[in-house]
PDB file of N, CA and C in Angstrom:
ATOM      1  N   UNK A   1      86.787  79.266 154.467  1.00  0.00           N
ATOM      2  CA  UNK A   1      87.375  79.912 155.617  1.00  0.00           C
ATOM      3  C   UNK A   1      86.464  79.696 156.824  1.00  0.00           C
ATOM      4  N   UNK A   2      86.942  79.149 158.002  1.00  0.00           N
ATOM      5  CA  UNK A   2      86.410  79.284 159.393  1.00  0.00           C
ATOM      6  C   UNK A   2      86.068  80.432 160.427  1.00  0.00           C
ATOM      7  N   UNK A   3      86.915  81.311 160.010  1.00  0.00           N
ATOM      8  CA  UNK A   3      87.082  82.410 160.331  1.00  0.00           C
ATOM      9  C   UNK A   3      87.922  83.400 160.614  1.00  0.00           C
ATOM     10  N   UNK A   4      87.950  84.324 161.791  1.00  0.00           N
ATOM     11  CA  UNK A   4      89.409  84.903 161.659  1.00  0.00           C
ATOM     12  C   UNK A   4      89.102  85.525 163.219  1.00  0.00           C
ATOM     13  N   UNK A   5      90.237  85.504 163.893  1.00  0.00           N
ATOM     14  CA  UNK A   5      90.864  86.327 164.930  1.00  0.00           C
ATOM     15  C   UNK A   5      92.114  86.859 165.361  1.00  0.00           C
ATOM     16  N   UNK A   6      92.510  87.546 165.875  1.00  0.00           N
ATOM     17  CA  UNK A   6      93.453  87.746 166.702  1.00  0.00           C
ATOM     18  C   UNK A   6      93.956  87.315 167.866  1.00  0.00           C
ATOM     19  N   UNK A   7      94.839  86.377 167.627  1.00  0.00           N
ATOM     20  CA  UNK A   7      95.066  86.078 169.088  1.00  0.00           C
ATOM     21  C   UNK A   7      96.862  85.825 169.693  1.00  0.00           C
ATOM     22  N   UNK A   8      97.374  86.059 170.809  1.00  0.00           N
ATOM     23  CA  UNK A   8      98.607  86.679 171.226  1.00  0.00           C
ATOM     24  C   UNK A   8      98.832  85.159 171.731  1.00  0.00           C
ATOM     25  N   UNK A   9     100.140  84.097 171.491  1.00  0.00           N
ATOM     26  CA  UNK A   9     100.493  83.229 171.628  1.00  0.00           C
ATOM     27  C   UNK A   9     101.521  83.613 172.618  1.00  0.00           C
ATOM     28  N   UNK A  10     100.847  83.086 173.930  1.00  0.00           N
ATOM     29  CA  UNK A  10     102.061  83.486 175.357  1.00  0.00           C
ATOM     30  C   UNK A  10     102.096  81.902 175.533  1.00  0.00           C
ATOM     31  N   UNK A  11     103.700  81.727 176.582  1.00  0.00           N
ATOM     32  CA  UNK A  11     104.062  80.613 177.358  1.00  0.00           C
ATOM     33  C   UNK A  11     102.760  79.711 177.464  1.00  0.00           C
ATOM     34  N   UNK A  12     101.663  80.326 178.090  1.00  0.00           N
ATOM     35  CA  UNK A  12     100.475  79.150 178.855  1.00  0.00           C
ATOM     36  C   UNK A  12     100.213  78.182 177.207  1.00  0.00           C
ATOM     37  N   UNK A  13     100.124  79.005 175.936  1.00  0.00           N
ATOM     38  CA  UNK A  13      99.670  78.170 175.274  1.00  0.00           C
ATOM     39  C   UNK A  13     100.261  77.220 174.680  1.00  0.00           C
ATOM     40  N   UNK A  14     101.633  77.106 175.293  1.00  0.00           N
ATOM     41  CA  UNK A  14     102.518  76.294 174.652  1.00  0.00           C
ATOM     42  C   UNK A  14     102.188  75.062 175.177  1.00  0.00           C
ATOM     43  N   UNK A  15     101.446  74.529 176.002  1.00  0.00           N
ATOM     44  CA  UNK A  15     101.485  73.373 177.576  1.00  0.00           C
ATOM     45  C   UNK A  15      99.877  72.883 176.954  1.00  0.00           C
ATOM     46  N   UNK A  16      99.858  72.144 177.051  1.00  0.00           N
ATOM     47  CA  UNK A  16      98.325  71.295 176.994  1.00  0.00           C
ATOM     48  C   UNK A  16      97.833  71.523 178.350  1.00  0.00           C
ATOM     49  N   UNK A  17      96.397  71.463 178.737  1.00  0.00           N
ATOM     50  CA  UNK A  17      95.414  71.580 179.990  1.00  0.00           C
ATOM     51  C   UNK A  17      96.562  70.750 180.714  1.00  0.00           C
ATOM     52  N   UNK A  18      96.610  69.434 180.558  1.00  0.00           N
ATOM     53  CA  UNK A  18      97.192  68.588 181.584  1.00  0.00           C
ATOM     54  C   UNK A  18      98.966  69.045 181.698  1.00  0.00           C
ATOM     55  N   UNK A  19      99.533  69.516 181.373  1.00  0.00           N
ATOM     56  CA  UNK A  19     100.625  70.216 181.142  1.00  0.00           C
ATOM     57  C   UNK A  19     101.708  69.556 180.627  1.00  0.00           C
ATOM     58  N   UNK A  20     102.239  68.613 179.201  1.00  0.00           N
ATOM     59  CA  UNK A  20     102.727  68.549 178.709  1.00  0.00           C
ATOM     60  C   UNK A  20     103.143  69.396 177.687  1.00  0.00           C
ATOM     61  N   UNK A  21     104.029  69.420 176.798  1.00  0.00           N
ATOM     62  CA  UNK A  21     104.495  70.365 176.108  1.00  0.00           C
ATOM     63  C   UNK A  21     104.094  70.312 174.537  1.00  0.00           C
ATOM     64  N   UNK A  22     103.284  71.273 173.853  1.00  0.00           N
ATOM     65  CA  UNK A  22     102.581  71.128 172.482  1.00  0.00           C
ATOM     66  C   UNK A  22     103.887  71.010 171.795  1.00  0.00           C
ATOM     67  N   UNK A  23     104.022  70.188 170.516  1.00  0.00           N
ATOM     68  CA  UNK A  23     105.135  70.464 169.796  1.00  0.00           C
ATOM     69  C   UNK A  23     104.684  71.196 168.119  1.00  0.00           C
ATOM     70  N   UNK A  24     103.578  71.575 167.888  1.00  0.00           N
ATOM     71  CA  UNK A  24     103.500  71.878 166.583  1.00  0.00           C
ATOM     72  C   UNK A  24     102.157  73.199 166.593  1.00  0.00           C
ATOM     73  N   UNK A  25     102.222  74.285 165.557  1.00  0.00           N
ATOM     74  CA  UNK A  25     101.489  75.408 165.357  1.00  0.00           C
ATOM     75  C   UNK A  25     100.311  75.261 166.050  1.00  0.00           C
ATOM     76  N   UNK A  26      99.452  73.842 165.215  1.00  0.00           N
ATOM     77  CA  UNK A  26      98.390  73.289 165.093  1.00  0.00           C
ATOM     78  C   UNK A  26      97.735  73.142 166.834  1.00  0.00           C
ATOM     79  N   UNK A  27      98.605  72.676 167.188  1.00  0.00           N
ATOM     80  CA  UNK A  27      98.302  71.712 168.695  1.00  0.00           C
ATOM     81  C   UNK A  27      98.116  73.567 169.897  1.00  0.00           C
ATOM     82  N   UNK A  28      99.329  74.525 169.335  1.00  0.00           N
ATOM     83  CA  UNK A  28      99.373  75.686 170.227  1.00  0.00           C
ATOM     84  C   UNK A  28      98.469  76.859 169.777  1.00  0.00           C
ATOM     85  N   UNK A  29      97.973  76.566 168.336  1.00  0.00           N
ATOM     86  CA  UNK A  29      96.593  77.683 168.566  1.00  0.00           C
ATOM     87  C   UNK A  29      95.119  77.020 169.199  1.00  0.00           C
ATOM     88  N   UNK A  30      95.121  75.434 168.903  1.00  0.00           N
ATOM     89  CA  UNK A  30      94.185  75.280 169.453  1.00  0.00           C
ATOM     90  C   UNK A  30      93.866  75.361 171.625  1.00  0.00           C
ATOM     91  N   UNK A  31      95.466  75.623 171.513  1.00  0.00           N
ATOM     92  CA  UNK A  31      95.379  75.615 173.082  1.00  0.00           C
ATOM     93  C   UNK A  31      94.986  76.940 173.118  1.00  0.00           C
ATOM     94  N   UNK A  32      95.625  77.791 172.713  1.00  0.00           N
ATOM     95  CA  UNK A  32      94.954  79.220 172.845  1.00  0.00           C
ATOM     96  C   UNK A  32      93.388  79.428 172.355  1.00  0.00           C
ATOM     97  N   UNK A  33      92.937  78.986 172.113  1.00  0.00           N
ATOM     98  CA  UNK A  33      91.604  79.637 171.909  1.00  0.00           C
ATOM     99  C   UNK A  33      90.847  78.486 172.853  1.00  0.00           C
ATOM    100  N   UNK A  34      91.260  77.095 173.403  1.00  0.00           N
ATOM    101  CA  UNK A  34      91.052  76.347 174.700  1.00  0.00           C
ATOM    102  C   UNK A  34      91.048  77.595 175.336  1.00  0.00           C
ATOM    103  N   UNK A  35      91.971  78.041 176.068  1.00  0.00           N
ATOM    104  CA  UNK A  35      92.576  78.968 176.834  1.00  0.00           C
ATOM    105  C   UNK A  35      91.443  79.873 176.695  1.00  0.00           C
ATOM    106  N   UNK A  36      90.924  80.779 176.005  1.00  0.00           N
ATOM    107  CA  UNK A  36      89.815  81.703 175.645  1.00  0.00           C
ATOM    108  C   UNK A  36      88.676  81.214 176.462  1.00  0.00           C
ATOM    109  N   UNK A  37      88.598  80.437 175.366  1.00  0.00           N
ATOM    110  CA  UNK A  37      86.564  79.629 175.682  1.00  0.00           C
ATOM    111  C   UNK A  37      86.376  78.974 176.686  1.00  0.00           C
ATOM    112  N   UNK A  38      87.277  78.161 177.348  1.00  0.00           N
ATOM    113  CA  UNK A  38      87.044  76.971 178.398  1.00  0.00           C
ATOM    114  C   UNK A  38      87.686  77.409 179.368  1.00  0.00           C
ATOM    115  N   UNK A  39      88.988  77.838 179.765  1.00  0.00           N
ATOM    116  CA  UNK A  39      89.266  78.175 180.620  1.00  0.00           C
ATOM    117  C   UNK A  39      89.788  79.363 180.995  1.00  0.00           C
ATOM    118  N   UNK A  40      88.852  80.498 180.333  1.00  0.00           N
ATOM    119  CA  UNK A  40      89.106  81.856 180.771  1.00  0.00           C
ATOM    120  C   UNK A  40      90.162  82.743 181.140  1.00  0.00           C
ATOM    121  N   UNK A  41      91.188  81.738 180.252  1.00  0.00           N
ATOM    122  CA  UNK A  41      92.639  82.214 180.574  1.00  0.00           C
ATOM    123  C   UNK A  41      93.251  83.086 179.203  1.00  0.00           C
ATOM    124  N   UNK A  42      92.575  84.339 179.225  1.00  0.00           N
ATOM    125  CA  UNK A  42      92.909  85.234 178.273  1.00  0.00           C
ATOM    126  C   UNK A  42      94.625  86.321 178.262  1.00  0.00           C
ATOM    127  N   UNK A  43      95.263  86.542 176.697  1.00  0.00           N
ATOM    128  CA  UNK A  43      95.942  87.101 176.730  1.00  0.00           C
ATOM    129  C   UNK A  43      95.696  88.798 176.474  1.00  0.00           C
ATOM    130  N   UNK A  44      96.283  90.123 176.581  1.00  0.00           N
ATOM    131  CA  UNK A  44      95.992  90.828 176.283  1.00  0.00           C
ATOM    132  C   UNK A  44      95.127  91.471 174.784  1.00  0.00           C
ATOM    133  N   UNK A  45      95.977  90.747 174.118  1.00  0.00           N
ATOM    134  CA  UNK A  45      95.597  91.172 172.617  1.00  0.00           C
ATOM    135  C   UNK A  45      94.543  89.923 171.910  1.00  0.00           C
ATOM    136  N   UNK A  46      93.909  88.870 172.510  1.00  0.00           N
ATOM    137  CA  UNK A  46      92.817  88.004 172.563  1.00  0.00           C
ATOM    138  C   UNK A  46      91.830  88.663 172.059  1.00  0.00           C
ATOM    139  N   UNK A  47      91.070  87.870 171.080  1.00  0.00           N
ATOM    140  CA  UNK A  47      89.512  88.233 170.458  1.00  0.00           C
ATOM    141  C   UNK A  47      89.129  86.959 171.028  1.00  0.00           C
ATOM    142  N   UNK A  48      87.563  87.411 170.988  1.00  0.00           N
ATOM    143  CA  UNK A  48      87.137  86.068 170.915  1.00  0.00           C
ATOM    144  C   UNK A  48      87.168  85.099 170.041  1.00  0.00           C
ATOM    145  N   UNK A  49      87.017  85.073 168.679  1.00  0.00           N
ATOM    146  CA  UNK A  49      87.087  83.725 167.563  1.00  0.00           C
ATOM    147  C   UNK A  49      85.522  83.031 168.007  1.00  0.00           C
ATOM    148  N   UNK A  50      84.698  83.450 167.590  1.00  0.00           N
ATOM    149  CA  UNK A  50      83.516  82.576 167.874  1.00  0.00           C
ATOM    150  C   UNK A  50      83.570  80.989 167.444  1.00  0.00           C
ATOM    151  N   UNK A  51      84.093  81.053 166.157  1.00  0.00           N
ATOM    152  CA  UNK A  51      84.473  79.802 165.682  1.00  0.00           C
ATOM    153  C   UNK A  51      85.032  78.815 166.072  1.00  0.00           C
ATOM    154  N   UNK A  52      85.595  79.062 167.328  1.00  0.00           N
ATOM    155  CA  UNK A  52      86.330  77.737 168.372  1.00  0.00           C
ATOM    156  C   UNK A  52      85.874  77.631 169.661  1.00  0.00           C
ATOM    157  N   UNK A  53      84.552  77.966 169.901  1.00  0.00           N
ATOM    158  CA  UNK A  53      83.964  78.094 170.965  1.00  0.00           C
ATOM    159  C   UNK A  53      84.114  76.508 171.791  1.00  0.00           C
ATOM    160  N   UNK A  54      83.852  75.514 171.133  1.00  0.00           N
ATOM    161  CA  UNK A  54      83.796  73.992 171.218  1.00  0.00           C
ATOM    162  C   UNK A  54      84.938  73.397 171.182  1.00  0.00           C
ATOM    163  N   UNK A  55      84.925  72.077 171.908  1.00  0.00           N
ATOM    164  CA  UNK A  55      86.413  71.507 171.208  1.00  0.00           C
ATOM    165  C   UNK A  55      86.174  70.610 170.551  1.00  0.00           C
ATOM    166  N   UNK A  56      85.039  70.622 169.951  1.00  0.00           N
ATOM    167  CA  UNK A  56      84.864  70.083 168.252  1.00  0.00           C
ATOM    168  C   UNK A  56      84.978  71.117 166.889  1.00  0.00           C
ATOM    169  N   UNK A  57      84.673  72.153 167.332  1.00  0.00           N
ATOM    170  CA  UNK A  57      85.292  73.187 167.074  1.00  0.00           C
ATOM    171  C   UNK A  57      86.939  73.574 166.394  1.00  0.00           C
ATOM    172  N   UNK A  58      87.586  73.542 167.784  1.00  0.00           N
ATOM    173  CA  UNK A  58      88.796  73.527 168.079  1.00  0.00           C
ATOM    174  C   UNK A  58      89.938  72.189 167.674  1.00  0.00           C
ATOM    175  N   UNK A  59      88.894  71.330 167.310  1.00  0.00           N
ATOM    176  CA  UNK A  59      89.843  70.163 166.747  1.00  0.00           C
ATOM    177  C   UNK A  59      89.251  70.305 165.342  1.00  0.00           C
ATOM    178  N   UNK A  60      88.239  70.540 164.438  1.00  0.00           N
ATOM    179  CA  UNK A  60      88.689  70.981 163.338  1.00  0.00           C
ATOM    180  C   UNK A  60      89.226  71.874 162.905  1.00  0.00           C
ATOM    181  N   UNK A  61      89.806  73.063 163.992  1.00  0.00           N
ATOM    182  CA  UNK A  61      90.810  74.100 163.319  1.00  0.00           C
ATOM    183  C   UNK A  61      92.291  73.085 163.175  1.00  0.00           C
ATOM    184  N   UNK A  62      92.097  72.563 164.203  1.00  0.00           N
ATOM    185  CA  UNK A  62      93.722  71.568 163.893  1.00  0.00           C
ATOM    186  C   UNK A  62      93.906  70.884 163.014  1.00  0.00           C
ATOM    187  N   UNK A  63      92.659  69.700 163.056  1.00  0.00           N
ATOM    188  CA  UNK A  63      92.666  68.920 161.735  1.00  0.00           C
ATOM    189  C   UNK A  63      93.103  70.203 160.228  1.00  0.00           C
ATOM    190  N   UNK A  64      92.585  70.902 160.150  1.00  0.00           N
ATOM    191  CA  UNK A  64      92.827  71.852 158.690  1.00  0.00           C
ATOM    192  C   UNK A  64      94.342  72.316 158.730  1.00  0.00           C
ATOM    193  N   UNK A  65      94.960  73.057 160.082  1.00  0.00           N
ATOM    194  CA  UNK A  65      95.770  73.465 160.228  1.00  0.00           C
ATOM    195  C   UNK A  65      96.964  72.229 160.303  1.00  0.00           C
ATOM    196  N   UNK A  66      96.749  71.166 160.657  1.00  0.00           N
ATOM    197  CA  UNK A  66      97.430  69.878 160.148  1.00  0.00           C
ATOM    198  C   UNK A  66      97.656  69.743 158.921  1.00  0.00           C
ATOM    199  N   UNK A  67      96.929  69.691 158.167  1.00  0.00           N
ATOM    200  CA  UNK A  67      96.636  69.157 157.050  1.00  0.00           C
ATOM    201  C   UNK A  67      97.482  70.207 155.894  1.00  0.00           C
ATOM    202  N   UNK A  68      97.349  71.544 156.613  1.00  0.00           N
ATOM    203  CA  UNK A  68      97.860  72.570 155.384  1.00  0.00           C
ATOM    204  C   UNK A  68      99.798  72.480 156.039  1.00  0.00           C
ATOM    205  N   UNK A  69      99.589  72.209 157.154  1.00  0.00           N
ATOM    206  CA  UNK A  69     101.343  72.354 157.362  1.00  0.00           C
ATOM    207  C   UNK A  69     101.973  70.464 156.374  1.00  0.00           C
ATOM    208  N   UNK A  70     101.257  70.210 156.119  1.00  0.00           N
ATOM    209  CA  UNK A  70     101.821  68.698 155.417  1.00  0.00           C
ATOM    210  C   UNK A  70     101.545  68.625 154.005  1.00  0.00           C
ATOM    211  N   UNK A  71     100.951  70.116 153.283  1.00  0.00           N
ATOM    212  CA  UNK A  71     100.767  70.739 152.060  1.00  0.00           C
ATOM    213  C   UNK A  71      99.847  69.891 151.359  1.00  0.00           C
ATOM    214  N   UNK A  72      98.526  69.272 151.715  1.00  0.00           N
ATOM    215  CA  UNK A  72      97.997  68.610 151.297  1.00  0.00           C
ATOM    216  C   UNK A  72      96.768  69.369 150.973  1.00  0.00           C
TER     217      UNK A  72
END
């Protein structure tokens, strides 16, 4: 386990930084906790998640979270 937080999935995290549209779980939590750490764009019910502080970080929550939505 990586860890654990709470975090409230609004509109902003649906959009990548550059603002295209995420299409999968994987791609929209890592924008949200982007959203947290890098660009200070917090939702109400937001923890921090120390664990995605980085976006090396933040791309191995995807890579895993990839990997488990393709049941591997």
């Amino acid at each position: 386990m990586m860890g654990s937080c709470i975090a409230r999935i609004s509109e902003r995290d649906h959009h990548a930084s550059d603002g295209y549209t995420l299409d999968n779980a994987a791609q929209i939590v890592r924008q949200d906790r982007a959203n947290w750490h890098r660009f200070h764009q917090r939702d109400r019910d937001d923890e921090v998640g120390a664990w995605f502080r980085t976006d090396d970080q933040r791309a191995r929550l995807q890579r895993k979270a990839d990997t488990a939505d393709r049941g591997c």
